[in-house]
Each structure stands twice: as structure tokens, then as C-alpha cells.
Protein backbone atom coordinates (compact mmCIF):
# COMPACT_ATOMS: atom_id res chain seq x y z
CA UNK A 1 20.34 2.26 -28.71
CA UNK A 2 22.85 3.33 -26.08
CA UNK A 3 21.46 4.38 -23.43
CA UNK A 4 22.16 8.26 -22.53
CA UNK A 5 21.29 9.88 -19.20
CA UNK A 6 22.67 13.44 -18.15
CA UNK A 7 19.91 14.14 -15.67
CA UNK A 8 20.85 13.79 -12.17
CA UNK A 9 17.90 14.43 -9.77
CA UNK A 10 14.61 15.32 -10.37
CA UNK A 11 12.40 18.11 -9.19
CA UNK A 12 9.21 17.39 -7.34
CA UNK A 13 6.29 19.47 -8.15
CA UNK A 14 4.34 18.07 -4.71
CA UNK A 15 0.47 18.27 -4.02
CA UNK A 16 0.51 22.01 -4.53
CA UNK A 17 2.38 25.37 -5.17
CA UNK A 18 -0.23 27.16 -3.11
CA UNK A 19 2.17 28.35 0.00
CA UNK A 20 -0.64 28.70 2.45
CA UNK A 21 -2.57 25.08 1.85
CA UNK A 22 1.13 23.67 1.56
CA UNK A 23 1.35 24.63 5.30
CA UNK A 24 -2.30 23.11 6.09
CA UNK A 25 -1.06 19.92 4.21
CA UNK A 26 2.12 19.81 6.22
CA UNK A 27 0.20 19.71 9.16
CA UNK A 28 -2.66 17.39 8.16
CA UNK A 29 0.14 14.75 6.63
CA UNK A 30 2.52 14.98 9.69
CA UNK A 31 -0.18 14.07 12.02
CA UNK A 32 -1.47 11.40 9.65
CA UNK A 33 1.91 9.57 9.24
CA UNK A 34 2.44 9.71 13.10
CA UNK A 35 -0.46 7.97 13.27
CA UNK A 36 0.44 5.30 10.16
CA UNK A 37 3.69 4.76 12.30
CA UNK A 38 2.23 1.66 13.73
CA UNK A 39 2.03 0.38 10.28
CA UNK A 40 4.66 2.53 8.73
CA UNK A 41 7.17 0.30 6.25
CA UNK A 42 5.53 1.30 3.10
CA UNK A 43 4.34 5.08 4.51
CA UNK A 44 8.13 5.31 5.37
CA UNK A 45 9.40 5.43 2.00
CA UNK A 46 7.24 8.20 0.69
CA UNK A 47 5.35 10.18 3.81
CA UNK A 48 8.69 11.59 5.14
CA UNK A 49 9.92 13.11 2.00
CA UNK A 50 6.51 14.66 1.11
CA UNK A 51 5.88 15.88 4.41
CA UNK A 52 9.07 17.54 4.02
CA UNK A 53 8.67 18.81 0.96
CA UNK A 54 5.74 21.00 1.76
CA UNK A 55 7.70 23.48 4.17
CA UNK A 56 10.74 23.31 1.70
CA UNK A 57 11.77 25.72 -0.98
CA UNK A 58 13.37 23.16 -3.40
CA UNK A 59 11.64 19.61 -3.77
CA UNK A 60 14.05 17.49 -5.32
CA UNK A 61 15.50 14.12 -5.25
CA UNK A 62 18.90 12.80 -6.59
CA UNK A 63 18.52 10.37 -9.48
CA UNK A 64 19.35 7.14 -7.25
CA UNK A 65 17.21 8.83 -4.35
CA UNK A 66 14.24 8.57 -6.74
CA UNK A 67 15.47 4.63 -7.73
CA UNK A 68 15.60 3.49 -4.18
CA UNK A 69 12.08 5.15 -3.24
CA UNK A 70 10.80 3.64 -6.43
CA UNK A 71 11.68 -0.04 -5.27
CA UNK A 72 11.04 0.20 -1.49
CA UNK A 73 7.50 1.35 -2.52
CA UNK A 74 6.99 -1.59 -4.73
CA UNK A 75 8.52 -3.94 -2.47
CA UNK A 76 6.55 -3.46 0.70
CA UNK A 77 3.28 -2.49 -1.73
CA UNK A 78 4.06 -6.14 -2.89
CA UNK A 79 5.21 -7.45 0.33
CA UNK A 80 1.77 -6.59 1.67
CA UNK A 81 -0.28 -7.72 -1.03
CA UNK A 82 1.19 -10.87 -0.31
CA UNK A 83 0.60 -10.57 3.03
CA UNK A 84 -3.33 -9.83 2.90
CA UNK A 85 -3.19 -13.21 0.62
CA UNK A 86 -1.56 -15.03 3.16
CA UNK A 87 -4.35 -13.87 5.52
CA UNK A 88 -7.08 -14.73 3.57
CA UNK A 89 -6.13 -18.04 3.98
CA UNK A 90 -5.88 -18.05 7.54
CA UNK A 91 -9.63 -16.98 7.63
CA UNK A 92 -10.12 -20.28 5.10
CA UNK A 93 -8.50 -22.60 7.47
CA UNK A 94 -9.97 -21.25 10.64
CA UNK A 95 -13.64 -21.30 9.18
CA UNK A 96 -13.67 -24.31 6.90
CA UNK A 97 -10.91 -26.34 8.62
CA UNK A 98 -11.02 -25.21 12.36
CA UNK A 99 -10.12 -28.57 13.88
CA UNK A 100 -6.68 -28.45 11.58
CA UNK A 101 -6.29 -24.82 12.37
CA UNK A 102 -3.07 -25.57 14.73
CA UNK A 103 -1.55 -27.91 12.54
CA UNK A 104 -2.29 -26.19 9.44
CA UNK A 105 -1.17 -22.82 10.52
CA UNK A 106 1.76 -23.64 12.99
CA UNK A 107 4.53 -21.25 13.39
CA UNK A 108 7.11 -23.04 9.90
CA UNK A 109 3.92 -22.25 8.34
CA UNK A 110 3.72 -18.83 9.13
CA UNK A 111 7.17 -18.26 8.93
CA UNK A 112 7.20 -19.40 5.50
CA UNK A 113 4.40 -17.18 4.50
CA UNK A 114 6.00 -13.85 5.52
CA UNK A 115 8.68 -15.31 3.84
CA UNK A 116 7.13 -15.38 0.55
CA UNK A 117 5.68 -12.25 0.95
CA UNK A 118 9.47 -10.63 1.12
CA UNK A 119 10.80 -12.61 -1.08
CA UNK A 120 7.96 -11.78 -3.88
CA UNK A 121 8.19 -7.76 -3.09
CA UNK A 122 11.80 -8.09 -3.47
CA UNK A 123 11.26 -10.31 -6.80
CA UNK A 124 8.31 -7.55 -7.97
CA UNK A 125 10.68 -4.07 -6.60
CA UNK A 126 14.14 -5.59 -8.64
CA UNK A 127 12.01 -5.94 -11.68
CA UNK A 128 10.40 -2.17 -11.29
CA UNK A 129 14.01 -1.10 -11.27
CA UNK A 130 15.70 -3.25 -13.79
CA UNK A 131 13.43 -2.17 -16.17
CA UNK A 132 13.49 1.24 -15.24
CA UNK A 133 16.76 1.30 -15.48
CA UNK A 134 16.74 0.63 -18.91
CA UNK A 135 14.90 4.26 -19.70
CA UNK A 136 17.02 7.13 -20.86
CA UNK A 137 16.88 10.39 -18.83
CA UNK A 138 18.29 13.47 -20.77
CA UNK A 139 16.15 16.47 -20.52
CA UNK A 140 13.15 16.96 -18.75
CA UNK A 141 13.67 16.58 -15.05
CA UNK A 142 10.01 17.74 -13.40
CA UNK A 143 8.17 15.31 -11.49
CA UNK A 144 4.40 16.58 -11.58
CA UNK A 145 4.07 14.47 -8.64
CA UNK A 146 5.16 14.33 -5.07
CA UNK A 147 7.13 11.06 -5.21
CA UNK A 148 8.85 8.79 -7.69
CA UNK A 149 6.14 6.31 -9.16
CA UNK A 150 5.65 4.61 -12.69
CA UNK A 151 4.04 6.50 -14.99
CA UNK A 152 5.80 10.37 -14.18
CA UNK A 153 9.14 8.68 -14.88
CA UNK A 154 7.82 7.34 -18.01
CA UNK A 155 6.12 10.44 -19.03
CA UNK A 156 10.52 11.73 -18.43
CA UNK A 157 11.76 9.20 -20.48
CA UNK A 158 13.61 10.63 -23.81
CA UNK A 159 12.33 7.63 -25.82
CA UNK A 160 9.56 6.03 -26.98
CA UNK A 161 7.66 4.07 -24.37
CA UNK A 162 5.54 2.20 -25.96
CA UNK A 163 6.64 -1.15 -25.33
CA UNK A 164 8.44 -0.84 -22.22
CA UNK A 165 6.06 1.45 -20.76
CA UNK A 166 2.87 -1.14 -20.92
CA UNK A 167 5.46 -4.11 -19.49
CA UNK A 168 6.59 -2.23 -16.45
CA UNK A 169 2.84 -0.89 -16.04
CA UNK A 170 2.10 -4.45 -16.77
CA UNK A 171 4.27 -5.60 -13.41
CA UNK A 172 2.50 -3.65 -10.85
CA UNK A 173 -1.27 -4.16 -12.85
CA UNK A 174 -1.00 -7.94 -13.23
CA UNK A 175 0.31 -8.05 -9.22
CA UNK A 176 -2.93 -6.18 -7.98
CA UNK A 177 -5.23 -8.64 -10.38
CA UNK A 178 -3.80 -11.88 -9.63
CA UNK A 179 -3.88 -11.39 -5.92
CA UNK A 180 -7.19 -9.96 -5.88
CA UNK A 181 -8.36 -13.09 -7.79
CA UNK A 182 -6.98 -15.32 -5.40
CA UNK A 183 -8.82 -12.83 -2.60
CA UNK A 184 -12.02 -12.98 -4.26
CA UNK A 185 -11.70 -16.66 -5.15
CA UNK A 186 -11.19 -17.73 -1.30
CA UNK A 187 -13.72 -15.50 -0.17
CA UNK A 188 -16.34 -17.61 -2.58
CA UNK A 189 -15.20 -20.68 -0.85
CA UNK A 190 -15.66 -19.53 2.43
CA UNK A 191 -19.15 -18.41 1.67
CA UNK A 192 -20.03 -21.37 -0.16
CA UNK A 193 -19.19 -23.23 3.12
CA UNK A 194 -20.80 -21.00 5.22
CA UNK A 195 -24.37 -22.06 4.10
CA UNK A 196 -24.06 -25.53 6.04
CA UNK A 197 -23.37 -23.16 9.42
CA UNK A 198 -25.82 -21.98 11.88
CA UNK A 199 -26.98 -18.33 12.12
CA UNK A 200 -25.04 -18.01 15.19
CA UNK A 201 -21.42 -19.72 13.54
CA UNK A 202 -22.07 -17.90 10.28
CA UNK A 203 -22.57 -14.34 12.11
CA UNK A 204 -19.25 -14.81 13.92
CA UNK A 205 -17.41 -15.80 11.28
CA UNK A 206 -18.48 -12.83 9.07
CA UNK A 207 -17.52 -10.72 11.77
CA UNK A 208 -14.14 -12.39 11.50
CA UNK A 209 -13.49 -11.87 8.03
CA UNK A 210 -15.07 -8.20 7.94
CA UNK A 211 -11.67 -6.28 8.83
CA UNK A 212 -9.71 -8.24 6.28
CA UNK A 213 -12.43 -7.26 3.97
CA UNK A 214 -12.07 -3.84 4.46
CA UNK A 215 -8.45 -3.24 4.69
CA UNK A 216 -8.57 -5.35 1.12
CA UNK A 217 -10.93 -2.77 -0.43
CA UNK A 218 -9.08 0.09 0.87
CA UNK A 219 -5.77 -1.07 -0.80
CA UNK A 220 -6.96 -2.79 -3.96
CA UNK A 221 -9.35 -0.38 -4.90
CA UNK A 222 -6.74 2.55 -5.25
CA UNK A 223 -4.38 -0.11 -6.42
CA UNK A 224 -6.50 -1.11 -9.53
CA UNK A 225 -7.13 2.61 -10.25
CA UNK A 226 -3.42 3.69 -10.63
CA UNK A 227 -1.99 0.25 -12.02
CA UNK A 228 -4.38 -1.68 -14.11
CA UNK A 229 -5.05 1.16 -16.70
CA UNK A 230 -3.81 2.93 -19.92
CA UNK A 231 0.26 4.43 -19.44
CA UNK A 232 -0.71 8.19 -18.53
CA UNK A 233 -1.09 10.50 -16.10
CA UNK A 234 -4.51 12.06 -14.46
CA UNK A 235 -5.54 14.80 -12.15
CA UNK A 236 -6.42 12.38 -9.38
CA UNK A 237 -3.78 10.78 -8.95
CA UNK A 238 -2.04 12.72 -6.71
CA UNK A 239 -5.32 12.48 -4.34
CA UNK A 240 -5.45 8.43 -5.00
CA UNK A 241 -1.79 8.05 -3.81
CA UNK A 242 -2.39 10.43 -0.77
CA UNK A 243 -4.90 7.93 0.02
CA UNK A 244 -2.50 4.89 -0.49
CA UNK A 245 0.43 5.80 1.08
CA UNK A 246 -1.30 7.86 4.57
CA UNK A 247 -5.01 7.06 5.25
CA UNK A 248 -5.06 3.11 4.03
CA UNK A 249 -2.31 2.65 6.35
CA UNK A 250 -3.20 4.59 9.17
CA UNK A 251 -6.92 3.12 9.02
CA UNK A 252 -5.31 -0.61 8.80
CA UNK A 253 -4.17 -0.91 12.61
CA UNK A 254 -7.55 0.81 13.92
CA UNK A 255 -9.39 -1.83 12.03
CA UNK A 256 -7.85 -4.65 13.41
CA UNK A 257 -7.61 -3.66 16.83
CA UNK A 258 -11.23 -2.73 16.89
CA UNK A 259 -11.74 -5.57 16.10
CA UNK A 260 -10.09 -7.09 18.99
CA UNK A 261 -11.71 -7.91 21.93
CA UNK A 262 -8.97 -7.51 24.57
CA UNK A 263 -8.02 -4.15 22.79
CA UNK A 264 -12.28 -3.06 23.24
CA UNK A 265 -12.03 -4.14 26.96
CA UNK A 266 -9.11 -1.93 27.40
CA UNK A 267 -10.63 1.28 25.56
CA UNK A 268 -14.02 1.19 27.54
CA UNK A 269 -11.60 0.66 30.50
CA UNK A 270 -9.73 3.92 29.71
CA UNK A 271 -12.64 5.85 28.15
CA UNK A 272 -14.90 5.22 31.41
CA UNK A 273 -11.71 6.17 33.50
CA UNK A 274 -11.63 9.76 31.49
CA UNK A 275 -15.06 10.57 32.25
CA UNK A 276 -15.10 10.05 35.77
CA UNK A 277 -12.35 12.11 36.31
CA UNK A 278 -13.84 14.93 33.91
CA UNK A 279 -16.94 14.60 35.95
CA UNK A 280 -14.97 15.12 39.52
């Protein structure tokens, strides 16, 4: 079939039509990505345009506008999936192997792991797109959304999905599992080995692994929900990606720095200085 398309941009519905919360949203969003900006690649291609979008009259986005946000979210989604992987097994090494830890993790090592991780977002973002690409777009043009993802565009398409659909579903849903598998699976192993340790050595390196732990919940659990499930659309997902794209990544950095000692040191340091001089 040849492949038609006479729509050129799409119109974005947003979170809401209601004027008054879109301004309360505006404000709440704003805030929250100038706070994700310390972890801001992947916010960046979707917080700007939706923060935007709720003071502006018309929400729309050219056709290749939509394209290019489409594989900049999958490639630093991917890029950091990769990423969490790749730190996983820096807990591994420094719990079960702590006396290779320096040559096991030197700097070509880590070089080649962030590496990876951009090479395999770029790999998992082209594929997003060259299948997308393949999708006629020839009528319907309204994005019940507030960003270009998936299943909307799908939902546009002016053919039958059902066998491209699941495969480019497939992309993002067998990403999330496979990585999560290998999360899960290391985790095992570093628990299993953990049993030999004293209450003291197993304690601290719990407390080691527990920020990982919960920036991996935070990200795969909204993951799994939008990617590893039937082609279609729901209520909640506007809500879910809200929670993807602003609070997981503002709440990443204040997990690991709390757990940082130096960075503790320095907030009691500045938090004792405020009170003295409230109480003078």
C-alpha cells in the first residue's frame, strides 16, 4: 500500500481544557521541571512544550516536531534504562567483588558503559521512528494527549494497526522487561551473597543499594504500566506520564544526594546556619 499522509501537525489536547486548573498546572509543572533541571535530558523533550501549552490558545506540533519529540523521548528513556543497568552492576562489583572494584570499574570501563547506554537509546529511538514512519496520517489530527507517544499516534493512523501496532508497542515493552530482568536478577545475587556478611557489612550495603532501588521502582513501575500492555489508550495515562516525565526525574537527584554523605554534612551545615540567624 502506498503510503499517503496529508496531515501536517497535530493538535494537542493537553492535561485539561479547564482554563482555570490549566493555570494551576502551569504553575505546579514550571516549578517541577525547574527542579528536574538537574536531571533534565529526558524532561527536556516533553516538560517545555507542555508547560507551554497550558497558557497557550493553540497546542499543536508540526508533523516532524511530533517525530523528533517521539525519538528523543525514547532515546534518553532508553539511554537511562541502560544506565540504571549499568549501575546495578556497580553495586555487584562493589559488594561481591570490593577488592576488584578499581580494576573492574576503572574509567575505559565506565566510559564504555555510558557508551552503550547512547548507543542502545539511539538503536531503540531510530527503530520507534522507522517504524512509525511507516504509518499513514490522512485525517484525524487530535492528540488526546499532551505529547507525542506510541499509542495516540497509533490510535491516528488511517490503517489497520494490528500488526505494526503490537511490534512498535513490542519495542518499548520488551526494553522495560529485559532490563528489569537483568535488575532483578543482580539484585538476587547480591542478596544471595549478602548472607555470608556480618550485620554490620550487610546493613551498609543495603543502605547502598536502597537509592538505586528506588529510583528503579519509580521508573519501571510507570514504565511497565504504559508499555508492556494491550495497544490502547486509558484515562490514566495522562497522570502516569506526568509522573514519568516531571516527578521521577525531579525525585532522582534528591535521592542520590541524600544519600550522600558530604552532600548531608553540607545541608545540616546550611540548615543550622538558617536558624541561628532566624533566631537573632
Amino acid at each position: 500500500m502506498e503510503r499517503m499522509r496529508n496531515v501536517t501537525e497535530f493538535i494537542l489536547l493537553g492535561l485539561t481544557q479547564n482554563p482555570q486548573l490549566q493555570k494551576l498546572l502551569f504553575s505546579v509543572c514550571f516549578l517541577t521541571y525547574l527542579i528536574t533541571l538537574a536531571d533534565g535530558f529526558y524532561s527536556s523533550c516533553i516538560a517545555p512544550k507542555m508547560v507551554l501549552d497550558l497558557i497557550s490558545e493553540n497546542s499543536t506540533i508540526s508533523f516532524n516536531g511530533c517525530m523528533t519529540q517521539l525519538f528523543a523521548e525514547h532515546f534518553f528513556a532508553a539511554a537511562e534504562i541502560i544506565l540504571l543497568v549499568a549501575m546495578a552492576y556497580d553495586r555487584y562489583v562493589a559488594i561481591c567483588k570490593p577488592l576488584h572494584y578499581v580494576t573492574i570499574m576503572s574509567r575505559p570501563v565506565c566510559a564504555s558503559l555510558v557508551g552503550a547506554a547512547v548507543l542502545l537509546g539511539f538503536v531503540h529511538g531510530g527503530i520507534q521512528i522507522l517504524l512509525m514512519s511507516q504509518l499513514p496520517f490522512c485525517g484525524a489530527n487530535v492528540i488526546d494527549h499532551f505529547m507525542c507517544d506510541l499509542i495516540p499516534l497509533l490510535e491516528l493512523a488511517c490503517t489497520d494497526t494490528l500488526t505494526l501496532g503490537p511490534l512498535i508497542a513490542a519495542n518499548s515493552g520488551s526494553l522495560c522487561l529485559l532490563t528489569f530482568s537483568m535488575l532483578v536478577a543482580s539484585y538476587v545475587i547480591i542478596l544471595r551473597s549478602l548472607r555470608t556478611c556480618s550485620s554490620e557489612g550487610r546493613h551498609k550495603a543495603l543502605s547502598t543499594c536502597a537509592s538505586h532501588v528506588a529510583v528503579v521502582v519509580l521508573f519501571f513501575v510507570p514504565c511497565s504500566y504504559l508499555y508492556l500492555r494491550p495497544v490502547t489508550s486509558f484515562p490514566t495515562d495522562k497522570a502516569v506520564t506526568v509522573f514519568c516525565t516531571l516527578i521521577t526525574p525531579m525525585l532522582n537527584p534528591l535521592i542520590y544526594t541524600l544519600r550522600n554523605e558530604e552532600v548531608k554534612k553540607v545541608m545540616k551545615k546550611l540548615w543550622g546556619q538558617i536558624i541561628k540567624r532566624d533566631i537573632r
